[in-house]
N, C-alpha and C. Protein backbone atom coordinates (compact mmCIF):
# COMPACT_ATOMS: atom_id res chain seq x y z
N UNK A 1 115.70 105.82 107.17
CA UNK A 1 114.46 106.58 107.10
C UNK A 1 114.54 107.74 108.09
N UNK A 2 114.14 108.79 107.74
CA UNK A 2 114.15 110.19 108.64
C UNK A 2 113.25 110.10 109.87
N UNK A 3 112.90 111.31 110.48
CA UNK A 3 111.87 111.12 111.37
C UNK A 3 110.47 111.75 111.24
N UNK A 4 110.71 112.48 109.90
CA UNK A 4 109.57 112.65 109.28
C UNK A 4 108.81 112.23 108.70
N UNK A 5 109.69 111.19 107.89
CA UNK A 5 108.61 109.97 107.15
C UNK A 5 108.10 108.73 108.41
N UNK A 6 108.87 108.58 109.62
CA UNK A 6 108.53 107.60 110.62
C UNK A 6 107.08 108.16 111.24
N UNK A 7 107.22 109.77 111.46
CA UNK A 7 106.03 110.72 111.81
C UNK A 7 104.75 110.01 110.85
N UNK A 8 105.04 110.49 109.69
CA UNK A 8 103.69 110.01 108.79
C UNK A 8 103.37 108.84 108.54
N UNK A 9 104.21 107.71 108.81
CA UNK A 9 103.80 106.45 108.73
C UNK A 9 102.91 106.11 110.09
N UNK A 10 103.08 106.75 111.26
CA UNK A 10 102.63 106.35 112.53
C UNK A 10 101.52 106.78 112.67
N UNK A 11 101.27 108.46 112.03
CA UNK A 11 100.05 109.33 111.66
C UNK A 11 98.84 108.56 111.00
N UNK A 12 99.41 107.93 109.62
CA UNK A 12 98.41 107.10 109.26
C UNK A 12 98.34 105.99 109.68
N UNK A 13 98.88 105.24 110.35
CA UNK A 13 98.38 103.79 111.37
C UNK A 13 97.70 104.76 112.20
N UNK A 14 97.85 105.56 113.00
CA UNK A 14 96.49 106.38 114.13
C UNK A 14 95.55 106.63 113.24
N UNK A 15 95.51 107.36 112.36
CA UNK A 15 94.12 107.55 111.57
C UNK A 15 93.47 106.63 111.35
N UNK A 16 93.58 105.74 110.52
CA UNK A 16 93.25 103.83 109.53
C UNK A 16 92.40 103.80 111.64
N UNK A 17 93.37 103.50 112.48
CA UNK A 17 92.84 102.94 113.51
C UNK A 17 92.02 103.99 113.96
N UNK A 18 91.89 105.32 113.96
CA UNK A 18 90.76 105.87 114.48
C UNK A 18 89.50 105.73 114.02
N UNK A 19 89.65 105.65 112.75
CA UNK A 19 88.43 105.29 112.43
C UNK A 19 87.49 103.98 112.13
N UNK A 20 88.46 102.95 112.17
CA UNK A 20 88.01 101.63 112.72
C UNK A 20 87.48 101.17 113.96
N UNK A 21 87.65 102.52 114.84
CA UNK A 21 86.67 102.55 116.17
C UNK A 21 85.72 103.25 116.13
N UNK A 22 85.14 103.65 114.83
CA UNK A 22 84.01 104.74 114.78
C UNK A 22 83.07 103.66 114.61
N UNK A 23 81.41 103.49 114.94
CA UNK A 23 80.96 102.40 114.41
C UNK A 23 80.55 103.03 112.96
N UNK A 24 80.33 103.81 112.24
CA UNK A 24 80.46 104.32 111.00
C UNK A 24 81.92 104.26 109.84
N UNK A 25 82.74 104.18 110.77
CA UNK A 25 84.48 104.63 110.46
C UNK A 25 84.71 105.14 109.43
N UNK A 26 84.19 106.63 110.39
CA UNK A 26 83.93 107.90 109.61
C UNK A 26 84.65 109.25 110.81
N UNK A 27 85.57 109.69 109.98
CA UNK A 27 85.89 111.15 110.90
C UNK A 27 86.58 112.00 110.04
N UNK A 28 85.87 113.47 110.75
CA UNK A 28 86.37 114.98 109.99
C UNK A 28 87.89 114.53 110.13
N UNK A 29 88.06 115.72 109.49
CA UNK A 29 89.90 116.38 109.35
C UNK A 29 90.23 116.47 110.83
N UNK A 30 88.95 117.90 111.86
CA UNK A 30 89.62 118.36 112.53
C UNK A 30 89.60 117.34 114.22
N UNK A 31 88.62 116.30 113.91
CA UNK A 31 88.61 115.27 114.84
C UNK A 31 90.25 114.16 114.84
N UNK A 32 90.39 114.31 113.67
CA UNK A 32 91.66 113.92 113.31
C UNK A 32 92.79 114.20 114.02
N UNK A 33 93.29 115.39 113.68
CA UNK A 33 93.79 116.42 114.11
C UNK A 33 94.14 116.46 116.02
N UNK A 34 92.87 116.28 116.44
CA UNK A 34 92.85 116.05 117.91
C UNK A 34 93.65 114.43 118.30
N UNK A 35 92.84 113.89 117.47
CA UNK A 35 93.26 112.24 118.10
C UNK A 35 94.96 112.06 117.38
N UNK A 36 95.81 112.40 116.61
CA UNK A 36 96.81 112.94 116.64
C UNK A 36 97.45 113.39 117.69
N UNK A 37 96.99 114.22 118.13
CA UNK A 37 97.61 115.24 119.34
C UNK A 37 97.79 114.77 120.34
N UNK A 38 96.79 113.40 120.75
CA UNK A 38 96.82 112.20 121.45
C UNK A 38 97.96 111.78 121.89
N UNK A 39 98.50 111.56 120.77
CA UNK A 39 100.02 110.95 120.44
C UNK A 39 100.94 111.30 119.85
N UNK A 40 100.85 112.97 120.41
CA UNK A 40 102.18 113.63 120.13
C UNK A 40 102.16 114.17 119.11
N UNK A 41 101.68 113.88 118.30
CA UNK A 41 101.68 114.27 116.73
C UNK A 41 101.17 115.78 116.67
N UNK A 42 101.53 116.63 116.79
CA UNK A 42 100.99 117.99 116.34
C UNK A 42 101.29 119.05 115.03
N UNK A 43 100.56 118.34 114.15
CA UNK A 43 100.25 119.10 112.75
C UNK A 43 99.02 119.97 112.84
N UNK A 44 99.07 120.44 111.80
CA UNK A 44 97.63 121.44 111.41
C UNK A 44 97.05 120.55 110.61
N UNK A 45 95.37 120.90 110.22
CA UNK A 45 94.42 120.59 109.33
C UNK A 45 95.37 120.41 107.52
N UNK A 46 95.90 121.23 107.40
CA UNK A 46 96.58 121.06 106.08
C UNK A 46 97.52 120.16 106.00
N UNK A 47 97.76 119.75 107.11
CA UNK A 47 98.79 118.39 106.96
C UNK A 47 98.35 116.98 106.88
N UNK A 48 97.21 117.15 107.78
CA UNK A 48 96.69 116.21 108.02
C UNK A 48 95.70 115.60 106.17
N UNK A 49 94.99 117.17 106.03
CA UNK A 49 94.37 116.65 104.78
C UNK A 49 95.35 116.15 103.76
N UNK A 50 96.73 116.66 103.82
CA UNK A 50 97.32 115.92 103.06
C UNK A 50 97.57 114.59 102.85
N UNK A 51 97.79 114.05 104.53
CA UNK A 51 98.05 112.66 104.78
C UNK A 51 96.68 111.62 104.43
N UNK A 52 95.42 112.56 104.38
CA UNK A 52 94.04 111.78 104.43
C UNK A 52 94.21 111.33 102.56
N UNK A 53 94.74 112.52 101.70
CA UNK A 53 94.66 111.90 100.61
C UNK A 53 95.73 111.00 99.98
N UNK A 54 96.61 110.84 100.57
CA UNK A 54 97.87 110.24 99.83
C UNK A 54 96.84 108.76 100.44
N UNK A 55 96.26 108.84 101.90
CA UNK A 55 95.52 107.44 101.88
C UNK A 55 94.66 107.03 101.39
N UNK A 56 94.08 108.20 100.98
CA UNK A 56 92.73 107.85 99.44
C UNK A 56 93.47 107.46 98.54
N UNK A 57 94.55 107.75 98.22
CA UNK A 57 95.52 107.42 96.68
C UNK A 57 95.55 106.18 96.69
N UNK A 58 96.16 105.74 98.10
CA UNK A 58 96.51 103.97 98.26
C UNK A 58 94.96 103.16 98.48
N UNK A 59 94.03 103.57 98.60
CA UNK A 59 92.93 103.03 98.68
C UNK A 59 92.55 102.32 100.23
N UNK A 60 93.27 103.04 101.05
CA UNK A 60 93.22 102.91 102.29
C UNK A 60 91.92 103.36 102.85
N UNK A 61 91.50 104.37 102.83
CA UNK A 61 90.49 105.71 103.17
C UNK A 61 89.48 105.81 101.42
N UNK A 62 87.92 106.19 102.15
CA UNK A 62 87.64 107.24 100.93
C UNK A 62 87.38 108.48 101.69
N UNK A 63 87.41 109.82 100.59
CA UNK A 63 87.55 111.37 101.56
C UNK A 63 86.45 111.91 100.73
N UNK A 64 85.86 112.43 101.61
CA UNK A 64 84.59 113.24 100.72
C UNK A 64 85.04 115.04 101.54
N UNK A 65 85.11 115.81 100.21
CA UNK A 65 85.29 117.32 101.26
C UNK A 65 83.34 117.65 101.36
N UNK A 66 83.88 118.63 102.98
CA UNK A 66 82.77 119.15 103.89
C UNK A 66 83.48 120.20 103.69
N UNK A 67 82.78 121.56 102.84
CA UNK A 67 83.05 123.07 103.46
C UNK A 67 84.91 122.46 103.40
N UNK A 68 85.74 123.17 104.57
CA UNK A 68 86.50 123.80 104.83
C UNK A 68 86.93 122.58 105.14
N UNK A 69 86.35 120.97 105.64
CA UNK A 69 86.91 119.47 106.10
C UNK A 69 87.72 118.47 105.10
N UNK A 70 88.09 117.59 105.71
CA UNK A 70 87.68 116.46 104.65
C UNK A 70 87.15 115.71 105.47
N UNK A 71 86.46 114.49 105.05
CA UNK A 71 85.67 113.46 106.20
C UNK A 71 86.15 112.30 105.29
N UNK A 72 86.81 111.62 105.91
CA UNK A 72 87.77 110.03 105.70
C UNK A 72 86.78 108.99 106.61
N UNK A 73 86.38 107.85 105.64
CA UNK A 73 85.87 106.96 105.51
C UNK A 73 86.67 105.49 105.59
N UNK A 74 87.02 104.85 106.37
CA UNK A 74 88.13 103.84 105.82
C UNK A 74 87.57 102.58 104.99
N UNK A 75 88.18 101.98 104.18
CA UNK A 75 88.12 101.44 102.80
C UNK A 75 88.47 99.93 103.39
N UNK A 76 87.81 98.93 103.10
CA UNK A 76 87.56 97.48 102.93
C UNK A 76 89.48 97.46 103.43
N UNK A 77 90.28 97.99 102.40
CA UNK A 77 91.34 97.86 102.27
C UNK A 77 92.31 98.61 103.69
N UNK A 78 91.63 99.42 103.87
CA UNK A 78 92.44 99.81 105.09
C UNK A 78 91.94 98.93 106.74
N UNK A 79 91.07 98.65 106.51
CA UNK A 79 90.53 97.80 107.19
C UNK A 79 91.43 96.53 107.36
N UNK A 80 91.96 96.44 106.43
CA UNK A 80 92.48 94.87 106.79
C UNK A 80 94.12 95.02 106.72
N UNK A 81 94.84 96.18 106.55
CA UNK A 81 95.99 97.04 107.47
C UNK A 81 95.55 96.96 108.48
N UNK A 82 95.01 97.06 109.15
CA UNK A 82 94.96 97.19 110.41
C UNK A 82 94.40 96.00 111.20
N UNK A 83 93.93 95.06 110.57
CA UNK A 83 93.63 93.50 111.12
C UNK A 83 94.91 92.58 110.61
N UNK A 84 96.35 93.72 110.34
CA UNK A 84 97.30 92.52 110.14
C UNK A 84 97.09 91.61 109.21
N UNK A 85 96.14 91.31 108.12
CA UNK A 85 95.77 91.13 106.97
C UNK A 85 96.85 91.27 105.87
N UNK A 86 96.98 92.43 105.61
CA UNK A 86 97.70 92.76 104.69
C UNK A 86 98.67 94.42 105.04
N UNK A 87 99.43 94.96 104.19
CA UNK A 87 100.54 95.57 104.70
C UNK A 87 100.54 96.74 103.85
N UNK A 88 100.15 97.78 103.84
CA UNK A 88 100.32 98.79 103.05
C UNK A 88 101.66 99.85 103.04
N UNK A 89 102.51 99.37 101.88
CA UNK A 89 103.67 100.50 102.30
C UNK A 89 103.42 101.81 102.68
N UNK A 90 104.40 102.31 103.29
CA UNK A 90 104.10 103.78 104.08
C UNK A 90 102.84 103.93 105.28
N UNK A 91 102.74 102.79 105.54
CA UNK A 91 101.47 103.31 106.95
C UNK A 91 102.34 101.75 108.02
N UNK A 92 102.49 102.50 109.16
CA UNK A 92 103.28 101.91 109.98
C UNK A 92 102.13 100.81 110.27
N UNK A 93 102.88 99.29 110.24
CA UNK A 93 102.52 98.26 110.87
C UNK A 93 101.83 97.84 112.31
N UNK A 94 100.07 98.01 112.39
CA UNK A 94 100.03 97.59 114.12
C UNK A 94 100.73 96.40 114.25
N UNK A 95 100.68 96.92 115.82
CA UNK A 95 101.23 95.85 116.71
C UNK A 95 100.42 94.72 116.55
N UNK A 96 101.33 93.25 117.14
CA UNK A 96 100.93 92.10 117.16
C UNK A 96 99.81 92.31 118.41
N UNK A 97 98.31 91.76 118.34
CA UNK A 97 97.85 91.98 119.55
C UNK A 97 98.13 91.34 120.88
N UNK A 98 97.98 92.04 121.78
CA UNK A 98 98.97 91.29 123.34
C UNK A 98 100.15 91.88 122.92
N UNK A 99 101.03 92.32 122.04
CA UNK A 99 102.36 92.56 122.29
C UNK A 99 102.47 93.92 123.11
């Protein structure tokens, strides 16, 4: 695997998890974008909206566009990617908790 596809798998495990700390788990594109940047990740808004819909595709996220945004919603299903539940190809695996 390259280090571009390792990039976008890690991108969307940060996203799925950013917004599972929203108590809405709900966030723009460009809030995105920042919490990314967090962790190195520095794309633009157009990358990012890309990555928001390939996770609407998998039913990870729902995306509603705002104007010039998108605003990602996470989905029953991405929800439980990220409770180690279940495993969605292409979105990097959290950690075991405590590990």
């Amino acid at each position: 695997m390259d280090m571009a596809q390792l990039i976008r798998e890690q991108a969307r495990l940060i996203i799925l998890k950013a917004l599972a700390e929203q108590i809405d788990e709900t966030l723009n594109s460009d809030f995105l974008v920042l919490e990314l940047q967090r962790f190195g990740i520095r794309k633009d808004r157009a990358w990012v909206h890309d990555e928001l819909r390939w996770l609407d595709e998998m039913g990870a996220v729902v995306t509603t566009q705002a104007g010039t945004l998108l605003v990602a919603t996470l989905s029953a299903k991405g929800a439980r990617h990220v409770l180690r539940e279940i495993a969605i190809e292409g979105v990097q695996r959290p950690s075991r908790p405590g590990a």
